[in-house]
C-alpha atoms as a PDB file:
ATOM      1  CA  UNK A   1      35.714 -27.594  19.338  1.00  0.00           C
ATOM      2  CA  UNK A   2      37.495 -24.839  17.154  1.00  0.00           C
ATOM      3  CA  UNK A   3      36.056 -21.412  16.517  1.00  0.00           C
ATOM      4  CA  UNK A   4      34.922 -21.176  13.113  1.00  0.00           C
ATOM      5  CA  UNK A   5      36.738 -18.748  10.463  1.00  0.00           C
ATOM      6  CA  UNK A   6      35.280 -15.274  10.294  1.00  0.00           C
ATOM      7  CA  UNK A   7      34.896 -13.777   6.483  1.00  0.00           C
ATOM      8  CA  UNK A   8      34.786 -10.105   6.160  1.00  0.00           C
ATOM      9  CA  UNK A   9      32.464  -9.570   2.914  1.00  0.00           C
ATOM     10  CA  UNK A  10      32.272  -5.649   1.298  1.00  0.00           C
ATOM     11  CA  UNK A  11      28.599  -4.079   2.169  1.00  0.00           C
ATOM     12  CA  UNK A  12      26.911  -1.985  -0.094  1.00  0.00           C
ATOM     13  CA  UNK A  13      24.269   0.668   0.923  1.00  0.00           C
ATOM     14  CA  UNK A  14      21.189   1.750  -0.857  1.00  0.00           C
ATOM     15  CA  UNK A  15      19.504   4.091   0.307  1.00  0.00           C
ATOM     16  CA  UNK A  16      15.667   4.273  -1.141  1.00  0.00           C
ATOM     17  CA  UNK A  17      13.206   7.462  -1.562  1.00  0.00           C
ATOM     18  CA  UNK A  18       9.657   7.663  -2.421  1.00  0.00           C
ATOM     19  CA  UNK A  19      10.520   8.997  -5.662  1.00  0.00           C
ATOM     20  CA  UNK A  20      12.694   5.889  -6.326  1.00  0.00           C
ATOM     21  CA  UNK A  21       9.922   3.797  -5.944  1.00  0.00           C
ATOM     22  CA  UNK A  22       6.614   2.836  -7.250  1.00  0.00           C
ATOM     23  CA  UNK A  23       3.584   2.851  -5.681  1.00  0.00           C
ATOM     24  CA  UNK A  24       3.474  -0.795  -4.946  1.00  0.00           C
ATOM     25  CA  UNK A  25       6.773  -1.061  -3.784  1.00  0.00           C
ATOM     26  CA  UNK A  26       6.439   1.630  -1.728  1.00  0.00           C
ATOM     27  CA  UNK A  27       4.030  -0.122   0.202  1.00  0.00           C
ATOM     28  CA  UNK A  28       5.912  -3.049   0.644  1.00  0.00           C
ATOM     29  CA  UNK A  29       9.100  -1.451   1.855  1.00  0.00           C
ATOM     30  CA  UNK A  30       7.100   0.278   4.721  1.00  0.00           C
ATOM     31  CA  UNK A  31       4.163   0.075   7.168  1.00  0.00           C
ATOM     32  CA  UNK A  32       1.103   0.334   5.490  1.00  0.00           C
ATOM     33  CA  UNK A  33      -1.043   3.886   6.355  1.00  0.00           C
ATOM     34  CA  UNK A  34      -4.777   4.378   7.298  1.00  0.00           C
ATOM     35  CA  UNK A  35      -5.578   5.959   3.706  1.00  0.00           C
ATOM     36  CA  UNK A  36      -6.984   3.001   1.633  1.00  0.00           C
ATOM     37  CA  UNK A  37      -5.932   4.525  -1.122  1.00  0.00           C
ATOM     38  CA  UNK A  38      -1.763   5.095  -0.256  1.00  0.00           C
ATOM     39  CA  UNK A  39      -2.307   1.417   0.648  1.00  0.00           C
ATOM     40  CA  UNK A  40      -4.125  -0.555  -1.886  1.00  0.00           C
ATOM     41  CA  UNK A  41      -4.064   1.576  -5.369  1.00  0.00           C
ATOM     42  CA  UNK A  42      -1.789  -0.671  -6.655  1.00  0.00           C
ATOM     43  CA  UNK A  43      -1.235   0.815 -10.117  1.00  0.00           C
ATOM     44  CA  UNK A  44      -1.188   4.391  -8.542  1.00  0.00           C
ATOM     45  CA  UNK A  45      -4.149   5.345 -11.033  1.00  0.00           C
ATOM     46  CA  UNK A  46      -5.847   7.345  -8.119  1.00  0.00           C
ATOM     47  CA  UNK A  47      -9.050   4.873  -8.164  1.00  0.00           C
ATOM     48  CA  UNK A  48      -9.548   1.691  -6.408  1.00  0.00           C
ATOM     49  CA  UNK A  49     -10.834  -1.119  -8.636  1.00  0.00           C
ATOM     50  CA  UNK A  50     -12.546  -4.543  -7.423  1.00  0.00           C
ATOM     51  CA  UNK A  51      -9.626  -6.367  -7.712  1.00  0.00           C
ATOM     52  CA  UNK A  52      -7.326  -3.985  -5.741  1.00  0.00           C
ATOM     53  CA  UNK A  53      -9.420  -3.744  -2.402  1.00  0.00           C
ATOM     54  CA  UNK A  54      -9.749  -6.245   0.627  1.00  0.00           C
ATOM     55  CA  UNK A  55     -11.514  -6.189   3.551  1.00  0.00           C
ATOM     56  CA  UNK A  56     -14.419  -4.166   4.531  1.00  0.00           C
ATOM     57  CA  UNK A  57     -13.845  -2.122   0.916  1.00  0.00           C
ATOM     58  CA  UNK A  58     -14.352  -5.257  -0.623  1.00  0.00           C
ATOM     59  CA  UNK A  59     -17.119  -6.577   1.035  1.00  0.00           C
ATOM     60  CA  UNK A  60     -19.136  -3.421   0.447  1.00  0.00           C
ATOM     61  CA  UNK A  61     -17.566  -2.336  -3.118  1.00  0.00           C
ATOM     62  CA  UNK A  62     -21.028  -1.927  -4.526  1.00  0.00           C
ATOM     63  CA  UNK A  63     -22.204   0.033  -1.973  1.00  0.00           C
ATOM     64  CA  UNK A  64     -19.284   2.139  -1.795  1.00  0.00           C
ATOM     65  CA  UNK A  65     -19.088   2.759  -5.509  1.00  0.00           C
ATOM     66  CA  UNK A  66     -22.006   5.328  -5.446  1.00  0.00           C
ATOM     67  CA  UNK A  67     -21.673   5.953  -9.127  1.00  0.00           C
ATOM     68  CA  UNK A  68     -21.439   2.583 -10.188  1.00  0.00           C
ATOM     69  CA  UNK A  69     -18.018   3.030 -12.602  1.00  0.00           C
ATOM     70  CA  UNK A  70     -16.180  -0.278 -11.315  1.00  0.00           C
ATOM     71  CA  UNK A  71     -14.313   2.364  -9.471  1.00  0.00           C
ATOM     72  CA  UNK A  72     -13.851   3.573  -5.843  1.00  0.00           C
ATOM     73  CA  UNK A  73     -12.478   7.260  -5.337  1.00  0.00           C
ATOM     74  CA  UNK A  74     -11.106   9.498  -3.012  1.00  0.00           C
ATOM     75  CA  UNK A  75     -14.601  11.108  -2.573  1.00  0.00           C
ATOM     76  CA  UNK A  76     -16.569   8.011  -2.225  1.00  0.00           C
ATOM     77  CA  UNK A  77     -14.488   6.631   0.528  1.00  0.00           C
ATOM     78  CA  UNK A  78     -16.392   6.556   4.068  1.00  0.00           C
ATOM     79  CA  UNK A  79     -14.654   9.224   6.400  1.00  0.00           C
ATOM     80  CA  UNK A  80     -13.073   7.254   9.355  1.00  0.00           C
ATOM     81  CA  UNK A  81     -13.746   8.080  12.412  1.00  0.00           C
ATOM     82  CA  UNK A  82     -11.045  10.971  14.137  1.00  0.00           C
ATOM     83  CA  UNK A  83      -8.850   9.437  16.609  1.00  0.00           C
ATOM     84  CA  UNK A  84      -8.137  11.507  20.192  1.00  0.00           C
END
């Protein structure tokens, strides 16, 4: 059985920043964080809408959305608990 041929191809590097990056593809590109909002404001508009949340968020949107604007917030958003 032969060996096969080896092909030596030219690399290129990229090397990717936050700032090169939108929100959503920020997200992709790395582990997702325990802020809801870093990981599911997908338009980066600072507000969570319906459509954007999953999980728990979702199932309780209209509870969570004390002021009833379609909208989730930073300051509407349960505090998690503190880990030790």
């Amino acid at each position: 059985m032969e060996n096969p041929t080896k092909v030596e191809r030219e690399t290129k590097q990229y090397t990717l920043t936050g700032s090169a990056m939108s929100g959503g593809e920020q997200k992709k590109a790395g582990k997702r964080s325990r802020d809801p909002m870093t990981d599911m404001d997908s338009n980066g508009d600072g507000k969570l809408s319906r459509s954007e949340v999953r999980g728990p968020l979702k199932n309780d949107f209209s509870r969570i959305d004390r002021n009833n604007d379609g909208f989730i917030t930073e300051d509407e958003l349960p505090k998690r608990p503190v880990r030790k």
